[in-house]
ModelCIF file with pLDDT and N, C-alpha, C, O atoms, coordinates in Angstrom:
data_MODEL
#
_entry.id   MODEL 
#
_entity.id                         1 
_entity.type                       polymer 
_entity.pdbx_number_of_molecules   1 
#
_entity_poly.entity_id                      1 
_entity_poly.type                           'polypeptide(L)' 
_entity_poly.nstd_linkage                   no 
_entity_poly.nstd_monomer                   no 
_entity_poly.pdbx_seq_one_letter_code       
;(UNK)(UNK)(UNK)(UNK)(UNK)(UNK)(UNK)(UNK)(UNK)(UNK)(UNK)(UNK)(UNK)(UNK)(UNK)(UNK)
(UNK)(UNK)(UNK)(UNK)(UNK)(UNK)(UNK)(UNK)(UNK)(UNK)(UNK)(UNK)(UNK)(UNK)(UNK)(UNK)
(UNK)(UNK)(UNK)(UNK)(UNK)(UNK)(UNK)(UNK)(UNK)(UNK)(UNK)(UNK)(UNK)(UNK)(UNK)(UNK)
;
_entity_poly.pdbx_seq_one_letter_code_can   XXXXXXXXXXXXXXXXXXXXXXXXXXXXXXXXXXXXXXXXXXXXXXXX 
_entity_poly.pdbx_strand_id                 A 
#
loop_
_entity_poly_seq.entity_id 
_entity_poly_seq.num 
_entity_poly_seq.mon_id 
_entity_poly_seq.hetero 
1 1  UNK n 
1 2  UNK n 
1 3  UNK n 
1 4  UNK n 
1 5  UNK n 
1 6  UNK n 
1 7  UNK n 
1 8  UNK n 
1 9  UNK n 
1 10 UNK n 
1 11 UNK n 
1 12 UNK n 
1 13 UNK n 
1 14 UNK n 
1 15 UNK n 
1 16 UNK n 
1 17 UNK n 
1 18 UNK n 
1 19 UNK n 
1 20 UNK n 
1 21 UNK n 
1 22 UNK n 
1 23 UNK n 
1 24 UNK n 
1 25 UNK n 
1 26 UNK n 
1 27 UNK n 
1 28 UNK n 
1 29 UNK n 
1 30 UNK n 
1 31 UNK n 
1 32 UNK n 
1 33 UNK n 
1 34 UNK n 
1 35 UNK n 
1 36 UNK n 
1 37 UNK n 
1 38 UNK n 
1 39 UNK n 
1 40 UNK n 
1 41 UNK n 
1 42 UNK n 
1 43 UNK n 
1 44 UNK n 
1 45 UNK n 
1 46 UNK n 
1 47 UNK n 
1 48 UNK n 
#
_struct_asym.id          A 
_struct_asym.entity_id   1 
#
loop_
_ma_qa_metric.id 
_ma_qa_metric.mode 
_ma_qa_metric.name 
_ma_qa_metric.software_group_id 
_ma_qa_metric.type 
1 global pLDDT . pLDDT 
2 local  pLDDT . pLDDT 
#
_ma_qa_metric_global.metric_id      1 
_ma_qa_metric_global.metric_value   96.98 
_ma_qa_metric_global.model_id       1 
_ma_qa_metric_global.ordinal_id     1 
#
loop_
_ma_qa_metric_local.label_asym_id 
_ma_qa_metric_local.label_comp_id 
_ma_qa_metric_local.label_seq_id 
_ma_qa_metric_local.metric_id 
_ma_qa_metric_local.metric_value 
_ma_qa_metric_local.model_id 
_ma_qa_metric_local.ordinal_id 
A UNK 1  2 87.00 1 1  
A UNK 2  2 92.00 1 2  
A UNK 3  2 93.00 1 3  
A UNK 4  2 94.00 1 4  
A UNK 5  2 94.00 1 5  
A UNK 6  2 94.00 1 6  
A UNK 7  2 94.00 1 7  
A UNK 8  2 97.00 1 8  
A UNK 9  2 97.00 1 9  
A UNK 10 2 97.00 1 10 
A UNK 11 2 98.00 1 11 
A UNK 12 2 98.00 1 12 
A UNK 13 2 98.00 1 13 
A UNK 14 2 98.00 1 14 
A UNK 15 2 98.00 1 15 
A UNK 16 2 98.00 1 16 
A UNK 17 2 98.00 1 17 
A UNK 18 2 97.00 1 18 
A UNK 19 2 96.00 1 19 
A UNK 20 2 97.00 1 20 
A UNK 21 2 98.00 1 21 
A UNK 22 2 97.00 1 22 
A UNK 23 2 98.00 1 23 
A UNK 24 2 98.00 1 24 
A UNK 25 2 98.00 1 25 
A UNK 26 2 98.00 1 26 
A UNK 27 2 98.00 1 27 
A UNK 28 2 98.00 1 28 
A UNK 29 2 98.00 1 29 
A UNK 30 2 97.00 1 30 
A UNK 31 2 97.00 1 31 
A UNK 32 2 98.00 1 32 
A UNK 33 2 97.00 1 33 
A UNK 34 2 98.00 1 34 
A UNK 35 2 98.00 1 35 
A UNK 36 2 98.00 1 36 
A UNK 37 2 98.00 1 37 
A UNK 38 2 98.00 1 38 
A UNK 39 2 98.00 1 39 
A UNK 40 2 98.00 1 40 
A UNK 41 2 98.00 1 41 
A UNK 42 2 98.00 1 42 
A UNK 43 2 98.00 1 43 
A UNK 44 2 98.00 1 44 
A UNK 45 2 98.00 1 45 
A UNK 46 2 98.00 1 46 
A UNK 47 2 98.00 1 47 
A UNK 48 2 98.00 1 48 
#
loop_
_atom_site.group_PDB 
_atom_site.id 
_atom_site.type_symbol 
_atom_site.label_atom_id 
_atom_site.label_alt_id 
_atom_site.label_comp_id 
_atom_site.label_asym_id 
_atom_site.label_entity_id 
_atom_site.label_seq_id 
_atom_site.pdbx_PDB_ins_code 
_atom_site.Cartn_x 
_atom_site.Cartn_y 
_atom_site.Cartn_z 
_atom_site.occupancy 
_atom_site.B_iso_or_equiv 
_atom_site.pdbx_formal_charge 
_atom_site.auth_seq_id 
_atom_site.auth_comp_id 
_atom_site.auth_asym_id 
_atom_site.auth_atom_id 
_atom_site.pdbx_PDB_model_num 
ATOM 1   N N  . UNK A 1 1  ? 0.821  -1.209  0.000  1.00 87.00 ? 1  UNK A N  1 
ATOM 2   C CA . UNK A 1 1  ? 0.000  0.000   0.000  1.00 87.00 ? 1  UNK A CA 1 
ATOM 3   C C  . UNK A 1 1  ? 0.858  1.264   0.000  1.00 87.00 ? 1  UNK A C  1 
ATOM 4   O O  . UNK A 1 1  ? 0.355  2.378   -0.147 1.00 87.00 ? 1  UNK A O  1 
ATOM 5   N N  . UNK A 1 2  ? 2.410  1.023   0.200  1.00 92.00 ? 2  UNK A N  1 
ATOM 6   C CA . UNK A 1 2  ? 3.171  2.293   0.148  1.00 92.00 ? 2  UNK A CA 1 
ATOM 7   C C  . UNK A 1 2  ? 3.391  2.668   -1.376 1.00 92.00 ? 2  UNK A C  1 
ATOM 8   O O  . UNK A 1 2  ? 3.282  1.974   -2.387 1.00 92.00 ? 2  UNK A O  1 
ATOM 9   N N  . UNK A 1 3  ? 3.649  3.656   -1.248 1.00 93.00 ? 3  UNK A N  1 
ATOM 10  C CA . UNK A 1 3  ? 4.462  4.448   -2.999 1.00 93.00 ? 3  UNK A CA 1 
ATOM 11  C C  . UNK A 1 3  ? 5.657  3.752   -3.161 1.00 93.00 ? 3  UNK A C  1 
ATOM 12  O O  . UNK A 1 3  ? 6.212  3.323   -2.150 1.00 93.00 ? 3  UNK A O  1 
ATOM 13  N N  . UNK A 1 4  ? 6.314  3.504   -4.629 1.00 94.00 ? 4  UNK A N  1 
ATOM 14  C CA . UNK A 1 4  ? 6.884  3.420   -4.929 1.00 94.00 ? 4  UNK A CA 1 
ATOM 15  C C  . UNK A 1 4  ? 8.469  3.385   -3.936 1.00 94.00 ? 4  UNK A C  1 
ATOM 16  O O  . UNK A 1 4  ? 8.492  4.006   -2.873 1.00 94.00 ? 4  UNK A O  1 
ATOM 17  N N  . UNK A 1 5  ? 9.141  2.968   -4.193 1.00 94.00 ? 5  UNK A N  1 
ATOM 18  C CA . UNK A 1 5  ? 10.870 3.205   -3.475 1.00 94.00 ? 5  UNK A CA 1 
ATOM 19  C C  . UNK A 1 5  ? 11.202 3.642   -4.076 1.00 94.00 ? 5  UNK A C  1 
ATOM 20  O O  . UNK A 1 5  ? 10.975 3.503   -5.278 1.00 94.00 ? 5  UNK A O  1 
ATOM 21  N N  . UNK A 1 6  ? 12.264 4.776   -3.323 1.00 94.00 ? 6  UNK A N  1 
ATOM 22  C CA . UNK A 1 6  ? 13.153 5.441   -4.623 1.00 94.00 ? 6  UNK A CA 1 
ATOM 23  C C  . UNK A 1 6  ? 14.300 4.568   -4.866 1.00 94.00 ? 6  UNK A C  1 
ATOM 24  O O  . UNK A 1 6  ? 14.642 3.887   -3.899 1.00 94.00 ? 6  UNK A O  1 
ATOM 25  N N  . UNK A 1 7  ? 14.934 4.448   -5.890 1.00 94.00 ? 7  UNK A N  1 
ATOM 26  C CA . UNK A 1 7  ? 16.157 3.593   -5.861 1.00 94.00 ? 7  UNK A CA 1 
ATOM 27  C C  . UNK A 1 7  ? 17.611 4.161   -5.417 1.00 94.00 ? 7  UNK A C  1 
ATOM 28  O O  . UNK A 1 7  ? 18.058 5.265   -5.729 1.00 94.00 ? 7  UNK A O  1 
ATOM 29  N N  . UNK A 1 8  ? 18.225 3.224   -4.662 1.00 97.00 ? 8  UNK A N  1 
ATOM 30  C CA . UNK A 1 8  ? 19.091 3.973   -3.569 1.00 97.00 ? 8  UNK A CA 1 
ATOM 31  C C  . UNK A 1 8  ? 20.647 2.723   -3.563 1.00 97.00 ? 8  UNK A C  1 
ATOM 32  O O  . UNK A 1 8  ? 20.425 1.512   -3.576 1.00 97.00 ? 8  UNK A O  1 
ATOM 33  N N  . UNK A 1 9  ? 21.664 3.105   -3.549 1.00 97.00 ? 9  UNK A N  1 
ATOM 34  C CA . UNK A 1 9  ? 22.854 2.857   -3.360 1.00 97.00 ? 9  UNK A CA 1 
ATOM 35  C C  . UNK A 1 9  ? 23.691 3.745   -3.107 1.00 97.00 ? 9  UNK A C  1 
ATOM 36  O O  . UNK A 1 9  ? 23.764 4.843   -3.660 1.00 97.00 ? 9  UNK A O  1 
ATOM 37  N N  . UNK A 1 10 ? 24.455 3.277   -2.157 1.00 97.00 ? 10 UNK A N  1 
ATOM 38  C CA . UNK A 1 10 ? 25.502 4.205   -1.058 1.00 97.00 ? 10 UNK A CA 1 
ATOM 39  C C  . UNK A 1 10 ? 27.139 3.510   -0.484 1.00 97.00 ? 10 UNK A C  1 
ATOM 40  O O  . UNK A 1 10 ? 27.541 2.347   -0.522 1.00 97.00 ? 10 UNK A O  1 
ATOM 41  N N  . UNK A 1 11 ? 27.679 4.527   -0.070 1.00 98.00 ? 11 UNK A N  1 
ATOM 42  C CA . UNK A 1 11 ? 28.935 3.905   0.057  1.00 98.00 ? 11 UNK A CA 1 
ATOM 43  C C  . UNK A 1 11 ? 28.658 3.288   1.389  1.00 98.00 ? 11 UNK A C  1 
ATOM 44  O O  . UNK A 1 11 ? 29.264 2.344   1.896  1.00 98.00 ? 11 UNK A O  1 
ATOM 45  N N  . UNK A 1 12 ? 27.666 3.950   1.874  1.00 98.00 ? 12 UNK A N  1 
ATOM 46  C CA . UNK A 1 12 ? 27.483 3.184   3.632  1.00 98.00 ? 12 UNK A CA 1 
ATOM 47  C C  . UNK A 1 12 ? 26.919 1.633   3.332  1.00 98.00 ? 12 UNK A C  1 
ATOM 48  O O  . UNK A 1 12 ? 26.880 1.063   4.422  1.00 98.00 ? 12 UNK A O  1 
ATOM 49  N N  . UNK A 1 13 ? 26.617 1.034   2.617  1.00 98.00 ? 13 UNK A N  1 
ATOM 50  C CA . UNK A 1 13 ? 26.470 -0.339  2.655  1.00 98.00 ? 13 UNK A CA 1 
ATOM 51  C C  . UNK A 1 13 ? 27.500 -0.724  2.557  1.00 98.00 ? 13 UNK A C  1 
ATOM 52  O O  . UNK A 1 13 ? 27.316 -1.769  1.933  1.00 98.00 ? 13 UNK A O  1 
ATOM 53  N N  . UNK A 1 14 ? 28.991 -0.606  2.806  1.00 98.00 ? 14 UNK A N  1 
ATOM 54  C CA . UNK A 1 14 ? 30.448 -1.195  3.174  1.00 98.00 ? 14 UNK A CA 1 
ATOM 55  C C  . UNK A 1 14 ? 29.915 -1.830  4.669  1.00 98.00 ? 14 UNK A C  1 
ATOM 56  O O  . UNK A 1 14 ? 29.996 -3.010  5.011  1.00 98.00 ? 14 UNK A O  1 
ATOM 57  N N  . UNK A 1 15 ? 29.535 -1.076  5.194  1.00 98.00 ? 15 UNK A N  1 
ATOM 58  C CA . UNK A 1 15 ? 29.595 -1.365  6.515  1.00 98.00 ? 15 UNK A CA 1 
ATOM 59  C C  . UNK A 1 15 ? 28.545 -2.138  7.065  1.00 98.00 ? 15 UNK A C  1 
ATOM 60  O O  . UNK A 1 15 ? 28.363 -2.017  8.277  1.00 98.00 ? 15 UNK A O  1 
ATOM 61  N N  . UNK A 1 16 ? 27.801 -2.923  6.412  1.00 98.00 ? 16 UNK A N  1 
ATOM 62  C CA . UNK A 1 16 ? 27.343 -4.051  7.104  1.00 98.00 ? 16 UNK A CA 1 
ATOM 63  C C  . UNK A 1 16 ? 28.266 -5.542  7.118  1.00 98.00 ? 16 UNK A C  1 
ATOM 64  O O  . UNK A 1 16 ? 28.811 -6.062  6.145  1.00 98.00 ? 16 UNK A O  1 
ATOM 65  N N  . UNK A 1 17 ? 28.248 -6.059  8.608  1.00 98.00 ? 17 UNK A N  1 
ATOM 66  C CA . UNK A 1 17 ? 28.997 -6.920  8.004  1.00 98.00 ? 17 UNK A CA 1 
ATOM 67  C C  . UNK A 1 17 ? 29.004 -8.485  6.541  1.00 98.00 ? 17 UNK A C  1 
ATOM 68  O O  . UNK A 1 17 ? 28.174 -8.546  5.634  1.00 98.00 ? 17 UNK A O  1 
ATOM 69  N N  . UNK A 1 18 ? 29.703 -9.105  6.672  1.00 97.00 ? 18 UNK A N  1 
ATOM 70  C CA . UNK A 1 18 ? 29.838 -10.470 6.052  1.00 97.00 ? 18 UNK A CA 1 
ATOM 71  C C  . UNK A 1 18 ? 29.179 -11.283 6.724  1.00 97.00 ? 18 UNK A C  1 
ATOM 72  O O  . UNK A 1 18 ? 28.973 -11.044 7.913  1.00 97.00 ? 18 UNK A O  1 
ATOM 73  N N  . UNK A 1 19 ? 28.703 -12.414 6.132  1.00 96.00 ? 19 UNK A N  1 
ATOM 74  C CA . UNK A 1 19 ? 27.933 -13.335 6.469  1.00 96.00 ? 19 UNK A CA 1 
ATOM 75  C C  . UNK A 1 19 ? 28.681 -14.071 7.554  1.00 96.00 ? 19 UNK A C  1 
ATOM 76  O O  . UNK A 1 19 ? 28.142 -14.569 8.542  1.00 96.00 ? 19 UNK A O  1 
ATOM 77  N N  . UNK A 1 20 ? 29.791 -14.092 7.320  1.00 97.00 ? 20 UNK A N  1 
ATOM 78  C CA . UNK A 1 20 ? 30.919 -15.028 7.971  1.00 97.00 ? 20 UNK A CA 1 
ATOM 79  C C  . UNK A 1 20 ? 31.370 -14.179 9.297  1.00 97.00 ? 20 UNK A C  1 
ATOM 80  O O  . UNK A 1 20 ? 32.001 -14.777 10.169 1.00 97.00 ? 20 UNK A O  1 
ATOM 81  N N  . UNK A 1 21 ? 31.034 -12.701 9.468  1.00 98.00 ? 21 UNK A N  1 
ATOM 82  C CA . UNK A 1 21 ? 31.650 -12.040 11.306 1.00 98.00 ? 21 UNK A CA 1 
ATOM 83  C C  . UNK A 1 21 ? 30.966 -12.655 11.977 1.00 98.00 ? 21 UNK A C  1 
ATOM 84  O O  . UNK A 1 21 ? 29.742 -12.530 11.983 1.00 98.00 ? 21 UNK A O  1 
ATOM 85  N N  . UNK A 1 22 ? 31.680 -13.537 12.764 1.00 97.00 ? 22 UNK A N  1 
ATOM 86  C CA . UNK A 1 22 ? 31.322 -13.880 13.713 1.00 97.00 ? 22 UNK A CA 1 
ATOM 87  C C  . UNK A 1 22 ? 30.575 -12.746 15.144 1.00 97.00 ? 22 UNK A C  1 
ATOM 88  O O  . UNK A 1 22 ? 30.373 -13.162 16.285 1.00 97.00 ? 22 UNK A O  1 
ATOM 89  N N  . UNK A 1 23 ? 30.258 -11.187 14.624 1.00 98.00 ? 23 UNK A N  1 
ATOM 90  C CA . UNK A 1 23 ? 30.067 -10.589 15.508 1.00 98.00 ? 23 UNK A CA 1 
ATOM 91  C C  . UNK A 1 23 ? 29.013 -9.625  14.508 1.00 98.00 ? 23 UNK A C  1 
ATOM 92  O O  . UNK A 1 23 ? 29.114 -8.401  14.581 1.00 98.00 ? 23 UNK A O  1 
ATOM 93  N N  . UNK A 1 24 ? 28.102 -10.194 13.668 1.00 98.00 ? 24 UNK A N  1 
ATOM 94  C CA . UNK A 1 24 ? 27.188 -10.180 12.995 1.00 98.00 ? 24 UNK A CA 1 
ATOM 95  C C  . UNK A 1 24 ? 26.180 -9.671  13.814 1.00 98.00 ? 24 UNK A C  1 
ATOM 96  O O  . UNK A 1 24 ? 26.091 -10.060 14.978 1.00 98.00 ? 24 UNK A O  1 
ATOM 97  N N  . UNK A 1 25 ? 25.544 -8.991  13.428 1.00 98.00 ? 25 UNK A N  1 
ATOM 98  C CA . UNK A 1 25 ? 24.317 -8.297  14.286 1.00 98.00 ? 25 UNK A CA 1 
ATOM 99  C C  . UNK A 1 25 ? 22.658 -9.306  13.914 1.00 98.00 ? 25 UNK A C  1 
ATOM 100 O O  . UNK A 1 25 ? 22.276 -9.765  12.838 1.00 98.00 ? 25 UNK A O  1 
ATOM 101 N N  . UNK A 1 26 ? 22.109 -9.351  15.054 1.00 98.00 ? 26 UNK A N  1 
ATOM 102 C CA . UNK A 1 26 ? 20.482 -9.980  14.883 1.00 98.00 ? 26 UNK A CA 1 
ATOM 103 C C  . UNK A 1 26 ? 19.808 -9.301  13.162 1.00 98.00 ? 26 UNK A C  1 
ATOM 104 O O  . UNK A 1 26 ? 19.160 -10.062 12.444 1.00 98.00 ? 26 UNK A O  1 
ATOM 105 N N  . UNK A 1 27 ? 20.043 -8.088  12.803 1.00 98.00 ? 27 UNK A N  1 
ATOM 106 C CA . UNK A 1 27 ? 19.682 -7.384  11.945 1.00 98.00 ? 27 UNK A CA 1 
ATOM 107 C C  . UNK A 1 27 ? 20.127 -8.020  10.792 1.00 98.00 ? 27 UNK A C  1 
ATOM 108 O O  . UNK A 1 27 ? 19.418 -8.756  10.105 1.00 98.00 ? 27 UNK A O  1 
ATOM 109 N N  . UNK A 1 28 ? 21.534 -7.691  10.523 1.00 98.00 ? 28 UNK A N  1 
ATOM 110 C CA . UNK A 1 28 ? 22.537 -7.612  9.711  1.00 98.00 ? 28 UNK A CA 1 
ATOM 111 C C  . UNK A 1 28 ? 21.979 -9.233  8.692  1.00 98.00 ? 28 UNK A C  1 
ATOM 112 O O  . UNK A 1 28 ? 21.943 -9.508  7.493  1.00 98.00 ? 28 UNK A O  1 
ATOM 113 N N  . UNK A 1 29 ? 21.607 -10.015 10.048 1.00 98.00 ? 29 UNK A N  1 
ATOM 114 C CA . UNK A 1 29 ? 21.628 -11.480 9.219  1.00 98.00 ? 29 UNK A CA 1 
ATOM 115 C C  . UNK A 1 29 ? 20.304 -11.496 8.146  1.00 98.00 ? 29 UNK A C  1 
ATOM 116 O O  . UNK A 1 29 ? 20.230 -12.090 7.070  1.00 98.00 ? 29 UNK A O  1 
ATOM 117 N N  . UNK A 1 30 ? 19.336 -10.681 8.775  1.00 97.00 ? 30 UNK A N  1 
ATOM 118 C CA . UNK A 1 30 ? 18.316 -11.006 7.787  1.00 97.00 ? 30 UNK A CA 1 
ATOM 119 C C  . UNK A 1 30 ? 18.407 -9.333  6.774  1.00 97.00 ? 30 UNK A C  1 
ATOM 120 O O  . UNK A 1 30 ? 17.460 -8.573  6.573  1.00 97.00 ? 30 UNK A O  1 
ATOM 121 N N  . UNK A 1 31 ? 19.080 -9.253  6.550  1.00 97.00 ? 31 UNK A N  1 
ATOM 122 C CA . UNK A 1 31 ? 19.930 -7.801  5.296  1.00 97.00 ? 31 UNK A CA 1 
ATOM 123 C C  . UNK A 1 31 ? 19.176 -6.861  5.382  1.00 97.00 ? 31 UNK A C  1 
ATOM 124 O O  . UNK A 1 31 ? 18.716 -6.224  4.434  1.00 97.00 ? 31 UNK A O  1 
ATOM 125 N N  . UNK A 1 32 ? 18.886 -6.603  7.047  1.00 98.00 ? 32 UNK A N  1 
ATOM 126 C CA . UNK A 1 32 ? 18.459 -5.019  7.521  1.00 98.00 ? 32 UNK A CA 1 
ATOM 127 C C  . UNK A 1 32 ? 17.114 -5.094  6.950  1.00 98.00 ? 32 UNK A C  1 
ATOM 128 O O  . UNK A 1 32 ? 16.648 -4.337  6.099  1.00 98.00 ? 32 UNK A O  1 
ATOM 129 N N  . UNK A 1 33 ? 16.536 -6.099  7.517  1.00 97.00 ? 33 UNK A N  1 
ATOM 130 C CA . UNK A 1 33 ? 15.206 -5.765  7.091  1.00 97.00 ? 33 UNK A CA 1 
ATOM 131 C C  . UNK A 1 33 ? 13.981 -5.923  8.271  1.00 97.00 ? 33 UNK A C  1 
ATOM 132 O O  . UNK A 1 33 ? 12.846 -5.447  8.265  1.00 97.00 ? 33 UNK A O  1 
ATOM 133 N N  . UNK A 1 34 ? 14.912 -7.099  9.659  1.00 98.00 ? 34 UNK A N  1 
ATOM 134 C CA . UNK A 1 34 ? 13.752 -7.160  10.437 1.00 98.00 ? 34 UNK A CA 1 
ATOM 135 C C  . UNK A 1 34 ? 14.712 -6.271  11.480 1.00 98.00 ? 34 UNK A C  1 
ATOM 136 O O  . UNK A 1 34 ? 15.627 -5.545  11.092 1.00 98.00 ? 34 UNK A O  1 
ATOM 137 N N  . UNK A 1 35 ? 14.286 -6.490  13.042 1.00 98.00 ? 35 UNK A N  1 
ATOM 138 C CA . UNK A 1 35 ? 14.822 -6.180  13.957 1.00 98.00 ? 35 UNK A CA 1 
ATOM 139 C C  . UNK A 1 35 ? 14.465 -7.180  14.889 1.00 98.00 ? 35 UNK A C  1 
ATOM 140 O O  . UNK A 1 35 ? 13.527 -7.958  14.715 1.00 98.00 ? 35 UNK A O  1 
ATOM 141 N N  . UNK A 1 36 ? 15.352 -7.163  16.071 1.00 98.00 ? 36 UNK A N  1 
ATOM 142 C CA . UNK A 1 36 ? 15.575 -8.522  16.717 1.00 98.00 ? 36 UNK A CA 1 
ATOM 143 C C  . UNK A 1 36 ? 14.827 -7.970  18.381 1.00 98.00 ? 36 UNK A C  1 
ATOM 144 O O  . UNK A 1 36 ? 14.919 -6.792  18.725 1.00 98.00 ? 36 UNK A O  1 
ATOM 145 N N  . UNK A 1 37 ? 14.147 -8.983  19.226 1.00 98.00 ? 37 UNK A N  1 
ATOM 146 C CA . UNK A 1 37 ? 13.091 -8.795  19.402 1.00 98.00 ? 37 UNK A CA 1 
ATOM 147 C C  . UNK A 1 37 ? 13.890 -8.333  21.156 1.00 98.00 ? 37 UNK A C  1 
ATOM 148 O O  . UNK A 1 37 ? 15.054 -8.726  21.232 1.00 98.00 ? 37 UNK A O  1 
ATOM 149 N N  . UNK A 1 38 ? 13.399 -7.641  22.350 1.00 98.00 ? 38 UNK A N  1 
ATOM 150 C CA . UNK A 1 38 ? 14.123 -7.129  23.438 1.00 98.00 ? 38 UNK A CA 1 
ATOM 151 C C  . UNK A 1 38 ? 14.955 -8.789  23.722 1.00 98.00 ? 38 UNK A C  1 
ATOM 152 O O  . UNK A 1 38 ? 16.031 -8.891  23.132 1.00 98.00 ? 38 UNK A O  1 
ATOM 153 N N  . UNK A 1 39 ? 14.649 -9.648  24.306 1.00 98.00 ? 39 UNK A N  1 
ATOM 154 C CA . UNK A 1 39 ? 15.682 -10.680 24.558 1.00 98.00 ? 39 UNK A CA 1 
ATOM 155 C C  . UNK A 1 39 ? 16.804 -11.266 23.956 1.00 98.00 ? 39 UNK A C  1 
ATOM 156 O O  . UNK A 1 39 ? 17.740 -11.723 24.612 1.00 98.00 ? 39 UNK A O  1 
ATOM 157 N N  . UNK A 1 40 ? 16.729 -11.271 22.319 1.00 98.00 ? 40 UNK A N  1 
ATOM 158 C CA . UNK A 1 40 ? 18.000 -11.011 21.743 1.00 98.00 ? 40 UNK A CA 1 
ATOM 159 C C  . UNK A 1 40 ? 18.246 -10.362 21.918 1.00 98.00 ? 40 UNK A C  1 
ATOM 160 O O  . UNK A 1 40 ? 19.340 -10.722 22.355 1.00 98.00 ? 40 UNK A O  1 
ATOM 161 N N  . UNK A 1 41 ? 18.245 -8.821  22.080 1.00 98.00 ? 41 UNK A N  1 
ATOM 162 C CA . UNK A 1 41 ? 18.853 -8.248  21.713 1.00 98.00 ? 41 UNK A CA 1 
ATOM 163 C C  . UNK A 1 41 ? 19.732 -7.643  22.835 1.00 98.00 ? 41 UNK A C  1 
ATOM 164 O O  . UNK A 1 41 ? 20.789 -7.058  22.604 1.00 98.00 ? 41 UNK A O  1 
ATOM 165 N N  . UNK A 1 42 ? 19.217 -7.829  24.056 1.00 98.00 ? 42 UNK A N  1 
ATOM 166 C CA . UNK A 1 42 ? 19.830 -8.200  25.453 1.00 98.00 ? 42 UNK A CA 1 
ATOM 167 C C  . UNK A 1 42 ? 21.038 -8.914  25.426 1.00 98.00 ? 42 UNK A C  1 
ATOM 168 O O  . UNK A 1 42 ? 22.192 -8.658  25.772 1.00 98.00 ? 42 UNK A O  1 
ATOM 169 N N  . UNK A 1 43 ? 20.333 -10.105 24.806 1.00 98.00 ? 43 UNK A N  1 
ATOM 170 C CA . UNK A 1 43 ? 21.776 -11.242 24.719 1.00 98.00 ? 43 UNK A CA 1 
ATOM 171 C C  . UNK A 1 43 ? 22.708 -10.834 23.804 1.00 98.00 ? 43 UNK A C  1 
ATOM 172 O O  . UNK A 1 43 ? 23.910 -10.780 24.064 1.00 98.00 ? 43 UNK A O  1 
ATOM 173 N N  . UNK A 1 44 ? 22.370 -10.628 23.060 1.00 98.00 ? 44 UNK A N  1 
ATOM 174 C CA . UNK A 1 44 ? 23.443 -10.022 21.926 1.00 98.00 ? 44 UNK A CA 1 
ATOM 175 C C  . UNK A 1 44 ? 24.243 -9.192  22.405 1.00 98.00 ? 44 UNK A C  1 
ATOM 176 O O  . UNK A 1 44 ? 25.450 -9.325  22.202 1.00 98.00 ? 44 UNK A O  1 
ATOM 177 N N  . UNK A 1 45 ? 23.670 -8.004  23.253 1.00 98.00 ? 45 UNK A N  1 
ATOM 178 C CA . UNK A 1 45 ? 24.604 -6.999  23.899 1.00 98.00 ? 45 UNK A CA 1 
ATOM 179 C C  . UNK A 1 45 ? 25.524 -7.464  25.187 1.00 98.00 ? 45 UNK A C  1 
ATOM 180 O O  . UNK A 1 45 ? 26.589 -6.928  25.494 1.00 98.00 ? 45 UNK A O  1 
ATOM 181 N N  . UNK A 1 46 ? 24.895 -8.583  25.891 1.00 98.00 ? 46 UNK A N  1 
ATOM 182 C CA . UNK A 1 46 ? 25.482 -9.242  26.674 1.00 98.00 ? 46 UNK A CA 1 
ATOM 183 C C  . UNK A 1 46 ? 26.748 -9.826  26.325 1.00 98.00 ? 46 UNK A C  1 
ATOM 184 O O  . UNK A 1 46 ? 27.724 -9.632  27.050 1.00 98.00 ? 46 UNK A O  1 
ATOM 185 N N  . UNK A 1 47 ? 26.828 -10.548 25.243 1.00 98.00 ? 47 UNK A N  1 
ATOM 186 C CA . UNK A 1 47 ? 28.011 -11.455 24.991 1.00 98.00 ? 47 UNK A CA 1 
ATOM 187 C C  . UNK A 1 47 ? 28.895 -9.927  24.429 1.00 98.00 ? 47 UNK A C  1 
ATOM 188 O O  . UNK A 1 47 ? 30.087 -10.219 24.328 1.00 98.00 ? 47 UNK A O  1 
ATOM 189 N N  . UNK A 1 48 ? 28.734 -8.956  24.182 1.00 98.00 ? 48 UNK A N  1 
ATOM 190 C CA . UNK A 1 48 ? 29.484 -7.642  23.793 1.00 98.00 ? 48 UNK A CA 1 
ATOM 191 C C  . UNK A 1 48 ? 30.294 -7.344  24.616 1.00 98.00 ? 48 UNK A C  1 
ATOM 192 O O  . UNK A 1 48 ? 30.979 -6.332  24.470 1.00 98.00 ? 48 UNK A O  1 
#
């Protein structure tokens, strides 16, 4: 139901990581599209 996307590429997509960092973000894995829910994301910051 939204409009159109504009089409978009940037030098800031360097900076997500590789599939392979082992220090990969909850996000990062599904290619910035969901967000990871308060208890991951707890844990995630935990093991940080």
């Amino acid at each position: 139901i939204l409009p159109p996307t504009l089409p978009w590429h940037g030098a800031s997509e360097k900076l997500i990581a590789k599939p392979s960092d082992p220090w990969i973000t909850p996000s990062e894995l599904t290619g910035l599209t969901a967000s990871p829910n308060y208890a991951d994301t707890r844990a995630w910051l935990e093991k940080l």
